[in-house]
PDB file of N, CA and C in Angstrom:
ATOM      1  N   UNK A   1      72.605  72.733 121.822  1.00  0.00           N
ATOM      2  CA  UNK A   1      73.338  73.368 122.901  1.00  0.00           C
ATOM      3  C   UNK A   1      74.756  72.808 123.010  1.00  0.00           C
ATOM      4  N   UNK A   2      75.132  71.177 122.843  1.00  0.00           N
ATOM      5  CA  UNK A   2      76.291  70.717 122.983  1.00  0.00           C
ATOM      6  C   UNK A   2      76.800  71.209 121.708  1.00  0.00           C
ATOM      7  N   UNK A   3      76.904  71.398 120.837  1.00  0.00           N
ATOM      8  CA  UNK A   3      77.418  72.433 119.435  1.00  0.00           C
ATOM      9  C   UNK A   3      77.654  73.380 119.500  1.00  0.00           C
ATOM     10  N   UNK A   4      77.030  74.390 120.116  1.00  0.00           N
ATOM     11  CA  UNK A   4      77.446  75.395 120.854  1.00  0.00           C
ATOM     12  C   UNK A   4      78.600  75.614 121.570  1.00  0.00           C
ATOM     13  N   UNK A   5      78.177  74.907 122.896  1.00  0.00           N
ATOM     14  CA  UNK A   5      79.150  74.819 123.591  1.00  0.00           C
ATOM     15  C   UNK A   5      80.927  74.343 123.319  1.00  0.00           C
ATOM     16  N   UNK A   6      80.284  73.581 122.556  1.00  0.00           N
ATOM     17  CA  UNK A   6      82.036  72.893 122.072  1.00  0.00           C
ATOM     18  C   UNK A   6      82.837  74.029 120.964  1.00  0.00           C
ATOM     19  N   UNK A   7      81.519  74.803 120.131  1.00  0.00           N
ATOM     20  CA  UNK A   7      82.582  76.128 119.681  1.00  0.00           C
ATOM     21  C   UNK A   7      82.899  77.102 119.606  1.00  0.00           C
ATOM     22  N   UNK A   8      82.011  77.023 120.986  1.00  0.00           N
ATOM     23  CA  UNK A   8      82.321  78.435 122.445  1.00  0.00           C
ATOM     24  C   UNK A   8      83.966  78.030 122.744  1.00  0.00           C
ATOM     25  N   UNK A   9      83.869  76.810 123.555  1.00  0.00           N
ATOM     26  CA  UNK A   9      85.046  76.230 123.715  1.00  0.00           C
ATOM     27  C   UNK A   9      86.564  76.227 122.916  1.00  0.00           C
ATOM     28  N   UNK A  10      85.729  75.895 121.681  1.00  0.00           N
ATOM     29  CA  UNK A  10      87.144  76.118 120.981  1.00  0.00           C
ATOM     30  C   UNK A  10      87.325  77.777 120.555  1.00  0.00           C
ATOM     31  N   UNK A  11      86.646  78.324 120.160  1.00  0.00           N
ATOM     32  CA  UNK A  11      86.724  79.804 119.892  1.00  0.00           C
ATOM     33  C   UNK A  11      87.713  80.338 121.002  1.00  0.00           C
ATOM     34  N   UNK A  12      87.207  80.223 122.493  1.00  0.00           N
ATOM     35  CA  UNK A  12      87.855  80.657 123.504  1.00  0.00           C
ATOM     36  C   UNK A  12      89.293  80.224 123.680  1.00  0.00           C
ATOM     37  N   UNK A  13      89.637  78.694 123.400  1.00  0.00           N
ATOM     38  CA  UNK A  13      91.142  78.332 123.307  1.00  0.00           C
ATOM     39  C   UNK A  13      92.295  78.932 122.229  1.00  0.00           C
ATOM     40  N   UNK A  14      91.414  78.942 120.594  1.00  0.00           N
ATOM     41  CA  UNK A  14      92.128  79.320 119.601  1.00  0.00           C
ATOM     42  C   UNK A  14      92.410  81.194 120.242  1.00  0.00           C
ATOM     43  N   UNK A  15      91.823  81.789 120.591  1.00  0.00           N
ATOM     44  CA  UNK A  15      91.466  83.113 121.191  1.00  0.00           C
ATOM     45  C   UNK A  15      92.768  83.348 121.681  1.00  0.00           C
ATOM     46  N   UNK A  16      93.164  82.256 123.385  1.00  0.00           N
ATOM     47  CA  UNK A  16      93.932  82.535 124.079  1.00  0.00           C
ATOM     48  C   UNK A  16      95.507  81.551 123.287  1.00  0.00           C
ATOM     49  N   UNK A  17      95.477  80.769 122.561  1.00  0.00           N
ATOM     50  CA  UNK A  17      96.511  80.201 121.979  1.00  0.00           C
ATOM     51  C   UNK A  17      97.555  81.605 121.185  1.00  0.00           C
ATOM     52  N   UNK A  18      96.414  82.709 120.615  1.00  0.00           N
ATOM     53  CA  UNK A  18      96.869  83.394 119.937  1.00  0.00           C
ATOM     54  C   UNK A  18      97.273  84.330 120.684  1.00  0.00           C
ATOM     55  N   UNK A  19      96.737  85.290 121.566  1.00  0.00           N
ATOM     56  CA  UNK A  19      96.883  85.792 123.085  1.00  0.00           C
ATOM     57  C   UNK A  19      98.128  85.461 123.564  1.00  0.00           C
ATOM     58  N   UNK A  20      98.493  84.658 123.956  1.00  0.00           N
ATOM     59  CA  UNK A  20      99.387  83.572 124.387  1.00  0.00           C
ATOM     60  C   UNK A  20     100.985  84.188 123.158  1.00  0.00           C
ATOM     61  N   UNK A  21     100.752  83.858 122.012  1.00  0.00           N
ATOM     62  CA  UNK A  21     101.873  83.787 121.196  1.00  0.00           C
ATOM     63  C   UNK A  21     102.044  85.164 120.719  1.00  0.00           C
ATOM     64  N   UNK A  22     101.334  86.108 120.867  1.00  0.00           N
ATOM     65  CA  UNK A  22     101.859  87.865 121.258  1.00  0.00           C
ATOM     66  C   UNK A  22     102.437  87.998 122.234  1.00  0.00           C
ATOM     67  N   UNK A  23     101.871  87.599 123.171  1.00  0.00           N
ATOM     68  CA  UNK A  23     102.607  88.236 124.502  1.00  0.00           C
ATOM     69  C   UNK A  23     103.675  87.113 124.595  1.00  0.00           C
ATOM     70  N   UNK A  24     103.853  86.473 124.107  1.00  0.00           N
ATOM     71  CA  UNK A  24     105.783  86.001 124.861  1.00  0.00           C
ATOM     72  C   UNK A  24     106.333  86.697 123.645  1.00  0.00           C
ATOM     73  N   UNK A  25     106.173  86.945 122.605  1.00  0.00           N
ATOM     74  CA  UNK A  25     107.108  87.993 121.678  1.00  0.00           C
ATOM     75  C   UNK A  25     108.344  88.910 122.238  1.00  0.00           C
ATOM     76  N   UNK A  26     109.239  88.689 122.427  1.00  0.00           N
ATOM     77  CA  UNK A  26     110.729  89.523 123.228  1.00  0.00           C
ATOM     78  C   UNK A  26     111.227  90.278 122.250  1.00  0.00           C
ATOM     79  N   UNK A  27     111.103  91.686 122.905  1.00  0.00           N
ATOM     80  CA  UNK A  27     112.126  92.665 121.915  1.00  0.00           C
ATOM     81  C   UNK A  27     113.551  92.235 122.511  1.00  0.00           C
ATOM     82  N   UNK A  28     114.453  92.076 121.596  1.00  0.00           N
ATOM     83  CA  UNK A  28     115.897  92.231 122.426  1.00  0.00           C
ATOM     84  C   UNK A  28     116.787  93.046 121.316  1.00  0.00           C
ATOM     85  N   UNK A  29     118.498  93.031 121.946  1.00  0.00           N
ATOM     86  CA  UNK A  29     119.233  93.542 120.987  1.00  0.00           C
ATOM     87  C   UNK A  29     118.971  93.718 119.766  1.00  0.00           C
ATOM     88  N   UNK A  30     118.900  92.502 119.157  1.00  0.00           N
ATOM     89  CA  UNK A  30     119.186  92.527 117.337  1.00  0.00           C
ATOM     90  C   UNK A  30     117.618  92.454 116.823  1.00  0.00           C
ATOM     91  N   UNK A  31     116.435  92.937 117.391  1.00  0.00           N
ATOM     92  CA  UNK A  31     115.383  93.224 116.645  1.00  0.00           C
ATOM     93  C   UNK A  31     115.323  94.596 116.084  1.00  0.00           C
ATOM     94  N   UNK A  32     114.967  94.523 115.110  1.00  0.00           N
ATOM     95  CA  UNK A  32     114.935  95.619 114.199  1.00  0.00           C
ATOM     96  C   UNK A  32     113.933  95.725 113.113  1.00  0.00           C
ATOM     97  N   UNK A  33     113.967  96.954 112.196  1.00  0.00           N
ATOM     98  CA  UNK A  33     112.774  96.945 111.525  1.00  0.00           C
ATOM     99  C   UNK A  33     113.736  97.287 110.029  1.00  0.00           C
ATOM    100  N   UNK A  34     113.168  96.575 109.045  1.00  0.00           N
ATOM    101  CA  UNK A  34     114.049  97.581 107.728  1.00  0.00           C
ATOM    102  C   UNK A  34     113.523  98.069 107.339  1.00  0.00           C
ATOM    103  N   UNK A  35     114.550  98.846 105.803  1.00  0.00           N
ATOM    104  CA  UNK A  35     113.809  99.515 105.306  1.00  0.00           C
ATOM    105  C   UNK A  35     113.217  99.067 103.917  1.00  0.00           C
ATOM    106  N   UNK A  36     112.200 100.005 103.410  1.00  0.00           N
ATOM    107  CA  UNK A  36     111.437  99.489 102.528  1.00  0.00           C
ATOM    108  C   UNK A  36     111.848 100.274 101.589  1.00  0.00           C
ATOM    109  N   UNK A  37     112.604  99.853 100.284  1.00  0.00           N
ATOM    110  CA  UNK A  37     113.315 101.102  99.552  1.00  0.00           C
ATOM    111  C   UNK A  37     112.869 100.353  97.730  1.00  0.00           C
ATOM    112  N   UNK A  38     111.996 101.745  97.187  1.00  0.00           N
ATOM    113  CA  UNK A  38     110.801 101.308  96.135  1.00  0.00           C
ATOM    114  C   UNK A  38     110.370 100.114  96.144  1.00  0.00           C
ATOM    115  N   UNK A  39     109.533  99.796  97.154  1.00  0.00           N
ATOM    116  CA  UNK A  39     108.876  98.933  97.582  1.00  0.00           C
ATOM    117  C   UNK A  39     109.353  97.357  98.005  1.00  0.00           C
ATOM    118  N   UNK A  40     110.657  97.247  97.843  1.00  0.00           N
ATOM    119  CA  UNK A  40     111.109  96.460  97.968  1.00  0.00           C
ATOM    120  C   UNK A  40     112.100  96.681  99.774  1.00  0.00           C
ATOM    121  N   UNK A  41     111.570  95.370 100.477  1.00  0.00           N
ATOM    122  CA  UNK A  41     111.888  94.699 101.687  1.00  0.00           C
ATOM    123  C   UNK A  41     113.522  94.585 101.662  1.00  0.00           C
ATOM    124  N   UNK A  42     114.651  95.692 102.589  1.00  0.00           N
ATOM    125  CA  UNK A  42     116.164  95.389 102.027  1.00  0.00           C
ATOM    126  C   UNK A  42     116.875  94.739 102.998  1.00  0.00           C
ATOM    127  N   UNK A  43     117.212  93.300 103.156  1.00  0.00           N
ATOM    128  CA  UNK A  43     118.407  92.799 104.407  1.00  0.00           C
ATOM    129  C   UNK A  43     119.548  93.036 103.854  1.00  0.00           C
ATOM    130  N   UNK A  44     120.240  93.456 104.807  1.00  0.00           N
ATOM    131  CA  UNK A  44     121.500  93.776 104.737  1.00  0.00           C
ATOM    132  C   UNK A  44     122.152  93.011 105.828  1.00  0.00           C
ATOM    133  N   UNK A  45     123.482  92.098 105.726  1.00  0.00           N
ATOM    134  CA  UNK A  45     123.928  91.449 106.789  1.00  0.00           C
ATOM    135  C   UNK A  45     123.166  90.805 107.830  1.00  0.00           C
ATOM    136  N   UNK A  46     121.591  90.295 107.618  1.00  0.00           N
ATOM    137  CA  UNK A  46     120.639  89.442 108.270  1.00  0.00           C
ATOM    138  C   UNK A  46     120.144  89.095 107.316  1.00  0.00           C
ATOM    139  N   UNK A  47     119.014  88.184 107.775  1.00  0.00           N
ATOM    140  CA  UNK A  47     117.793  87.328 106.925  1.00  0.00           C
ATOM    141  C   UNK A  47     116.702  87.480 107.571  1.00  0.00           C
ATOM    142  N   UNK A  48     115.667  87.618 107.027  1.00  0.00           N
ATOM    143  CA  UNK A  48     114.084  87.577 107.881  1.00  0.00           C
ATOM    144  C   UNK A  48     113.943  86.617 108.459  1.00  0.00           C
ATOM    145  N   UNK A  49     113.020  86.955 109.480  1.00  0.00           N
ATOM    146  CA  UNK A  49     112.723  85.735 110.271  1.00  0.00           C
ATOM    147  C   UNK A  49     111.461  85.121 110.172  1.00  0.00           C
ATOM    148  N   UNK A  50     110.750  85.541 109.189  1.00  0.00           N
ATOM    149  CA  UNK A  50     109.574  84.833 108.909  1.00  0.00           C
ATOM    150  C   UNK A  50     109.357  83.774 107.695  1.00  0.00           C
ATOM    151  N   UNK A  51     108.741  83.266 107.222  1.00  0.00           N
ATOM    152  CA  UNK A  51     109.508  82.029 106.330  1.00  0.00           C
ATOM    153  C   UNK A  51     109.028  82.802 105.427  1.00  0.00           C
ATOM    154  N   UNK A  52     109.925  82.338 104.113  1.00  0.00           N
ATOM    155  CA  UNK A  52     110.210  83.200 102.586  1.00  0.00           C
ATOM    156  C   UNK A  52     110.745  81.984 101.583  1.00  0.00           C
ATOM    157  N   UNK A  53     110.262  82.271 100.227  1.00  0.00           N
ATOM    158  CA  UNK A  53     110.801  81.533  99.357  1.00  0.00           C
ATOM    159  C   UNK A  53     111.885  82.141  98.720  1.00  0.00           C
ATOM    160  N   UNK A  54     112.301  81.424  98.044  1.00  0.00           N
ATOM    161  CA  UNK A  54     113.500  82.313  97.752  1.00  0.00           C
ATOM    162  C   UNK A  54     113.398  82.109  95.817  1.00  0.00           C
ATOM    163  N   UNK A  55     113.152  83.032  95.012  1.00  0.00           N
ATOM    164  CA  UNK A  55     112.849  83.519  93.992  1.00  0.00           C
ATOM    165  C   UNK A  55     114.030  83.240  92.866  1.00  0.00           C
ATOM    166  N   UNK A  56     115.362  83.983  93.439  1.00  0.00           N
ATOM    167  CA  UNK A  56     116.864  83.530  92.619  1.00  0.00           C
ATOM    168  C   UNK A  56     117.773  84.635  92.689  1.00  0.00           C
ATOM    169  N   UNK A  57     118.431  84.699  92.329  1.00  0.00           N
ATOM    170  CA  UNK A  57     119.693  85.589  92.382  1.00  0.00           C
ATOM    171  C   UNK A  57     120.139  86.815  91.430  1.00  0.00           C
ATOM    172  N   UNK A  58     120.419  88.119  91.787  1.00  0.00           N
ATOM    173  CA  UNK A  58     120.126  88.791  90.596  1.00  0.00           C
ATOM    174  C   UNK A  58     122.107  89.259  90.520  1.00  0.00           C
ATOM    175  N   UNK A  59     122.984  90.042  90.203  1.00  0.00           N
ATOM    176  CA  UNK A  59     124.065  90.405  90.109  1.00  0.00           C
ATOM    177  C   UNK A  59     124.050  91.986  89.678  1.00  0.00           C
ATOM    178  N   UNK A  60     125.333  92.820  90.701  1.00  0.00           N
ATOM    179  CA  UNK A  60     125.362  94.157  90.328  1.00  0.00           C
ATOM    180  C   UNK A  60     125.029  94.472  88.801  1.00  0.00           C
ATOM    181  N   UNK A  61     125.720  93.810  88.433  1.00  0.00           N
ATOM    182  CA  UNK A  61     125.779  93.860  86.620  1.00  0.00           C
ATOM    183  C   UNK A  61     126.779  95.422  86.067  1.00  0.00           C
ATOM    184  N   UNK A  62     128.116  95.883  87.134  1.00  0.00           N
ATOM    185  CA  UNK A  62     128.476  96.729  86.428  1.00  0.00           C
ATOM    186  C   UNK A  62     129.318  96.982  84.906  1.00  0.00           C
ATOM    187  N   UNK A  63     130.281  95.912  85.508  1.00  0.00           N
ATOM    188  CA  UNK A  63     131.452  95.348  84.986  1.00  0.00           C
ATOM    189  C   UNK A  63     132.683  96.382  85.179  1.00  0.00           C
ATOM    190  N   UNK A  64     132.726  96.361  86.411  1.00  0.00           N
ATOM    191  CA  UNK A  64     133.635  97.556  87.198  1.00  0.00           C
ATOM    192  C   UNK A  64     133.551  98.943  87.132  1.00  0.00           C
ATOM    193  N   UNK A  65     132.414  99.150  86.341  1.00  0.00           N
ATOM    194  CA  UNK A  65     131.824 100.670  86.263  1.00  0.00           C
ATOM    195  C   UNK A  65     130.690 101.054  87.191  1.00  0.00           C
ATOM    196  N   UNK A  66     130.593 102.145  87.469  1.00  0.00           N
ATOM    197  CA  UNK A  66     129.389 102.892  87.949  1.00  0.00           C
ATOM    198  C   UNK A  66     129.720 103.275  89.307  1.00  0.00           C
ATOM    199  N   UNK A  67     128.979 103.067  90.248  1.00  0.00           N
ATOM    200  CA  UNK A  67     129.029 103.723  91.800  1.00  0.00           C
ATOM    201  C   UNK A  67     129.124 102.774  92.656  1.00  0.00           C
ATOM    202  N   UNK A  68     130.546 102.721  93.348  1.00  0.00           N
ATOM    203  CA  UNK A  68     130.893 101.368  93.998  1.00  0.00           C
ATOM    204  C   UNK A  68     130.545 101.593  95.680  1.00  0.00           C
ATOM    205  N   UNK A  69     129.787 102.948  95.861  1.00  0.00           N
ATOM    206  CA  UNK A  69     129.648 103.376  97.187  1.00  0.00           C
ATOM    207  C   UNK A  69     127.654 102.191  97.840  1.00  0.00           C
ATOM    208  N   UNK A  70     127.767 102.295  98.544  1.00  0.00           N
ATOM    209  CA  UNK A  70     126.626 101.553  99.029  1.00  0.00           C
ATOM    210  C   UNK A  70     125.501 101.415  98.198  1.00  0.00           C
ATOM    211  N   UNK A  71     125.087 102.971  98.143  1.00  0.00           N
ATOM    212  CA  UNK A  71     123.617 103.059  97.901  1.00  0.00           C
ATOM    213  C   UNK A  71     123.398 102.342  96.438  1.00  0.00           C
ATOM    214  N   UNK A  72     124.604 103.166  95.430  1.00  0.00           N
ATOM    215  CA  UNK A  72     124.246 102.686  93.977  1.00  0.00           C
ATOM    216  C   UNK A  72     124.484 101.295  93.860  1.00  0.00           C
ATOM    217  N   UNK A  73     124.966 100.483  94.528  1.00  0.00           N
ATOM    218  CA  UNK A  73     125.329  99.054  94.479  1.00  0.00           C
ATOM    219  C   UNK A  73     123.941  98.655  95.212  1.00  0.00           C
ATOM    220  N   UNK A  74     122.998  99.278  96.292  1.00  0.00           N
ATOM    221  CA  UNK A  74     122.178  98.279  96.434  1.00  0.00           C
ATOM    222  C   UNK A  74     120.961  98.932  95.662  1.00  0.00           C
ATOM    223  N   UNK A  75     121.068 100.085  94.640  1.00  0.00           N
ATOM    224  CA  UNK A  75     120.055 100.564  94.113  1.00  0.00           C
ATOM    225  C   UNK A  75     120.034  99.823  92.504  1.00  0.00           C
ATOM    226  N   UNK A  76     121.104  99.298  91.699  1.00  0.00           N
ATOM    227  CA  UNK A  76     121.181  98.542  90.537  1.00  0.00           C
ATOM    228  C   UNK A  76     120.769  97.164  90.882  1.00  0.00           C
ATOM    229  N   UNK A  77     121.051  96.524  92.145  1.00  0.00           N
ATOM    230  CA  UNK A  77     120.598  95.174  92.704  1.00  0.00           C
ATOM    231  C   UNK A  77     118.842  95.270  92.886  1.00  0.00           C
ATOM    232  N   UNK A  78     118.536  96.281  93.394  1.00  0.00           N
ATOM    233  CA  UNK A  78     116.998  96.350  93.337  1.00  0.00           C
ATOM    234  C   UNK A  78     116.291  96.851  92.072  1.00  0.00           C
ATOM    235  N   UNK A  79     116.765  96.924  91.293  1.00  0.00           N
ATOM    236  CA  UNK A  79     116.629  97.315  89.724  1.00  0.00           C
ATOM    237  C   UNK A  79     116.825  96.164  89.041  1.00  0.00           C
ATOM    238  N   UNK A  80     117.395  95.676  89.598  1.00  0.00           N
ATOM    239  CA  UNK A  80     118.053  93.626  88.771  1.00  0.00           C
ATOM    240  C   UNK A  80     116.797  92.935  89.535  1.00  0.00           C
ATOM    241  N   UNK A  81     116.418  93.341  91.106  1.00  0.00           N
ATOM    242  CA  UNK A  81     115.319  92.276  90.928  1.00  0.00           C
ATOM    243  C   UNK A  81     113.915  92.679  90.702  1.00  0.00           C
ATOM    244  N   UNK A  82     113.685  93.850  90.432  1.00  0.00           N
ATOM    245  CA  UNK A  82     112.155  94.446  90.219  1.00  0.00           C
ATOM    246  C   UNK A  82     111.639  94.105  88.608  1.00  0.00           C
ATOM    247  N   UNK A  83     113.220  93.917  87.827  1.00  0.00           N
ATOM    248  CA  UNK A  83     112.841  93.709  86.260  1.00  0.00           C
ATOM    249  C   UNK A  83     112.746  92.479  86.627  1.00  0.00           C
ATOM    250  N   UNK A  84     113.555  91.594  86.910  1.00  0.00           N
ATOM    251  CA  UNK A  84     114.047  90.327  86.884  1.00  0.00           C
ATOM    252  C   UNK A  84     112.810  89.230  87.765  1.00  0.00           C
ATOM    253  N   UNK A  85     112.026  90.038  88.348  1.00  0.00           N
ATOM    254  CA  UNK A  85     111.388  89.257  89.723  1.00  0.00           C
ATOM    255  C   UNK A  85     110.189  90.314  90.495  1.00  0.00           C
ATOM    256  N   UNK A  86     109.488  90.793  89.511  1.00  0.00           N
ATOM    257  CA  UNK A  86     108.370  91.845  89.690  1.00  0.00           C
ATOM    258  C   UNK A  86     107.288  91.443  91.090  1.00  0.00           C
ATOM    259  N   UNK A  87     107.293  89.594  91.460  1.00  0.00           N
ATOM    260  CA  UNK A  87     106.560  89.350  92.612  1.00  0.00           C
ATOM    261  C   UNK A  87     107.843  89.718  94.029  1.00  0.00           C
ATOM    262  N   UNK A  88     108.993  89.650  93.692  1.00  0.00           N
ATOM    263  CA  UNK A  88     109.759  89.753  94.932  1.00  0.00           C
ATOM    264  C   UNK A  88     109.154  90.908  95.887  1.00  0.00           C
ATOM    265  N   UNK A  89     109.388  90.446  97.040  1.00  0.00           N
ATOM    266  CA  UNK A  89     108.775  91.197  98.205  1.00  0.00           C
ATOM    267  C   UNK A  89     109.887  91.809  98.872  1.00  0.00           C
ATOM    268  N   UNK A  90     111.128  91.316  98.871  1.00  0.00           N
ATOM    269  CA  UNK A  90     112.354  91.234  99.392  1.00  0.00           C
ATOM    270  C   UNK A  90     113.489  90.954  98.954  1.00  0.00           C
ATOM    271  N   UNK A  91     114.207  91.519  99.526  1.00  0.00           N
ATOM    272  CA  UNK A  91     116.161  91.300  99.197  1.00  0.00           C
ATOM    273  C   UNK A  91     117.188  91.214  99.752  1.00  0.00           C
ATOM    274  N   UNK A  92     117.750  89.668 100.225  1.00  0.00           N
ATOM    275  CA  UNK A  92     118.900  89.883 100.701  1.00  0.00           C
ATOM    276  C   UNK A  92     119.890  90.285 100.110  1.00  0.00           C
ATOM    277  N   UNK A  93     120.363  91.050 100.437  1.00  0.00           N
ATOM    278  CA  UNK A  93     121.683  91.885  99.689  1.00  0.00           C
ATOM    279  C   UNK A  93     123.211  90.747 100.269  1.00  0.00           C
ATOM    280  N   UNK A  94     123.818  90.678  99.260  1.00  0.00           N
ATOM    281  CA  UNK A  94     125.553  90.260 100.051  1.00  0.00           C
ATOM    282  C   UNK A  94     125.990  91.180  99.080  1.00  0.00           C
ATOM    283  N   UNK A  95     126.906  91.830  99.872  1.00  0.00           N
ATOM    284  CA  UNK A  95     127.777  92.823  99.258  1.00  0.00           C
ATOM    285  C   UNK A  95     129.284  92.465  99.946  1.00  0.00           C
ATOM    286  N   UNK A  96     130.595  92.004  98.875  1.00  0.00           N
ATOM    287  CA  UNK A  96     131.518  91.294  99.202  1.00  0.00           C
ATOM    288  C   UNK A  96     132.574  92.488  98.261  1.00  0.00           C
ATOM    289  N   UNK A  97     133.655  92.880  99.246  1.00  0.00           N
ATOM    290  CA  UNK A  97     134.535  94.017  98.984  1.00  0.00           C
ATOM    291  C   UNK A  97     135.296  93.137  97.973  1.00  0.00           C
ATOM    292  N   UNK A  98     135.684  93.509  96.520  1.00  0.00           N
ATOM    293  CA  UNK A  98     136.557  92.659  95.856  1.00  0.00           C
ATOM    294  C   UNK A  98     135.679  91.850  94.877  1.00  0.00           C
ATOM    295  N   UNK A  99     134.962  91.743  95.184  1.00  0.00           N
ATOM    296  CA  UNK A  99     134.227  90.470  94.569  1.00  0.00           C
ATOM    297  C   UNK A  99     133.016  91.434  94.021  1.00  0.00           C
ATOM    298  N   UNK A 100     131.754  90.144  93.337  1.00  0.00           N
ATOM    299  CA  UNK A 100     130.651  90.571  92.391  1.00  0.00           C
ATOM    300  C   UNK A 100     129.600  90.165  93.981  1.00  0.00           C
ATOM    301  N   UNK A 101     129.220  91.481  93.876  1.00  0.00           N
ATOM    302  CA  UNK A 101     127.817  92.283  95.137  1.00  0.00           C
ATOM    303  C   UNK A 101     126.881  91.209  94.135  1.00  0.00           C
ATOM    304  N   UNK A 102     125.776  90.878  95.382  1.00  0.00           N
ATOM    305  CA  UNK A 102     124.660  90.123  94.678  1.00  0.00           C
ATOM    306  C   UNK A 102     123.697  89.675  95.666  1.00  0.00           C
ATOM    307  N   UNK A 103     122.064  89.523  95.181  1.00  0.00           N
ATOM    308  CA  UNK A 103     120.953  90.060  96.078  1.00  0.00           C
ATOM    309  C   UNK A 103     120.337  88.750  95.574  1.00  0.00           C
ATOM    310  N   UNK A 104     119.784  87.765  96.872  1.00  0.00           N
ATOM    311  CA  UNK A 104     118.663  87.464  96.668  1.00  0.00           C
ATOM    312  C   UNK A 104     117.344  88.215  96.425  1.00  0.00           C
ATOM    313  N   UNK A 105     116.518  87.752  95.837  1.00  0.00           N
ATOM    314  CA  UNK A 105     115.470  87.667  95.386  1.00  0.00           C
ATOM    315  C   UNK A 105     114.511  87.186  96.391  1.00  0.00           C
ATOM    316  N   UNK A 106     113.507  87.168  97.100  1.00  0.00           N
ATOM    317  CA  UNK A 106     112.385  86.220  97.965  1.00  0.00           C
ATOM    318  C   UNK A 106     111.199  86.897  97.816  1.00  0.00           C
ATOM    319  N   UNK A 107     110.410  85.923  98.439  1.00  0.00           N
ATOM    320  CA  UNK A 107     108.892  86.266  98.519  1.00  0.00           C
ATOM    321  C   UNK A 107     108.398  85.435  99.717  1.00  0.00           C
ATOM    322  N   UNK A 108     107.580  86.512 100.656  1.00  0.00           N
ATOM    323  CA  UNK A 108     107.303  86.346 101.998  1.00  0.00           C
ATOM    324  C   UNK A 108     105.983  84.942 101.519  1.00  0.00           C
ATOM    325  N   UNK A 109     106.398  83.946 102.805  1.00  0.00           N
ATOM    326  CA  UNK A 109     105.037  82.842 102.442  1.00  0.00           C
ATOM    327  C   UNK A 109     103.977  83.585 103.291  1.00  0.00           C
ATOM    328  N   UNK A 110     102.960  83.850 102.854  1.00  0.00           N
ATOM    329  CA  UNK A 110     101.462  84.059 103.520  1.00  0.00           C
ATOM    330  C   UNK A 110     100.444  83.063 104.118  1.00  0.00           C
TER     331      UNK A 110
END
């Protein structure tokens, strides 16, 4: 019965510990959701907030050719890390006017 009881007890605490850490969760301004573009997780001008490893660095790779408009710059970067990094889950993108555009690589810790 005292075996019981003690993991009645704890069942019920771990229960409300978790209870507990949903409900203070705050939507505010800068929460947001991204998007998921061929399967790959895309930050743009943020970072996730859940912990991630970080995999490595991939580069536009044009050499001043191709499509300097958004999409094709973050669609060759997700093409650099799907060959380059087939476990990546995610991509921070930096995209720098003038300069060489370039995407982390990560993978969400579980």
């Amino acid at each position: 019965m005292k075996r019981f009881s003690i993991g009645l007890f704890a069942g019920v605490a771990l229960t409300l510990l978790i209870a507990f850490k949903i409900a203070t969760y705050e939507v505010n301004f800068s929460t947001s959701e991204v998007n998921r573009i061929e399967g790959i997780l895309v930050f743009t001008d943020c970072k996730p907030v859940m912990e991630y490893e970080y995999l490595g660095t991939v580069k536009s790779n044009t050499g001043g050719f191709g499509n300097p408009q958004y999409e094709g710059v973050r669609n060759r970067l997700l093409k650099n890390i799907k060959k380059d990094y087939p476990q990546a889950d995610g991509a921070i993108l930096y995209l720098n006017y003038g300069q060489s555009d370039k995407a982390d690589a990560i993978k969400f810790k579980k």
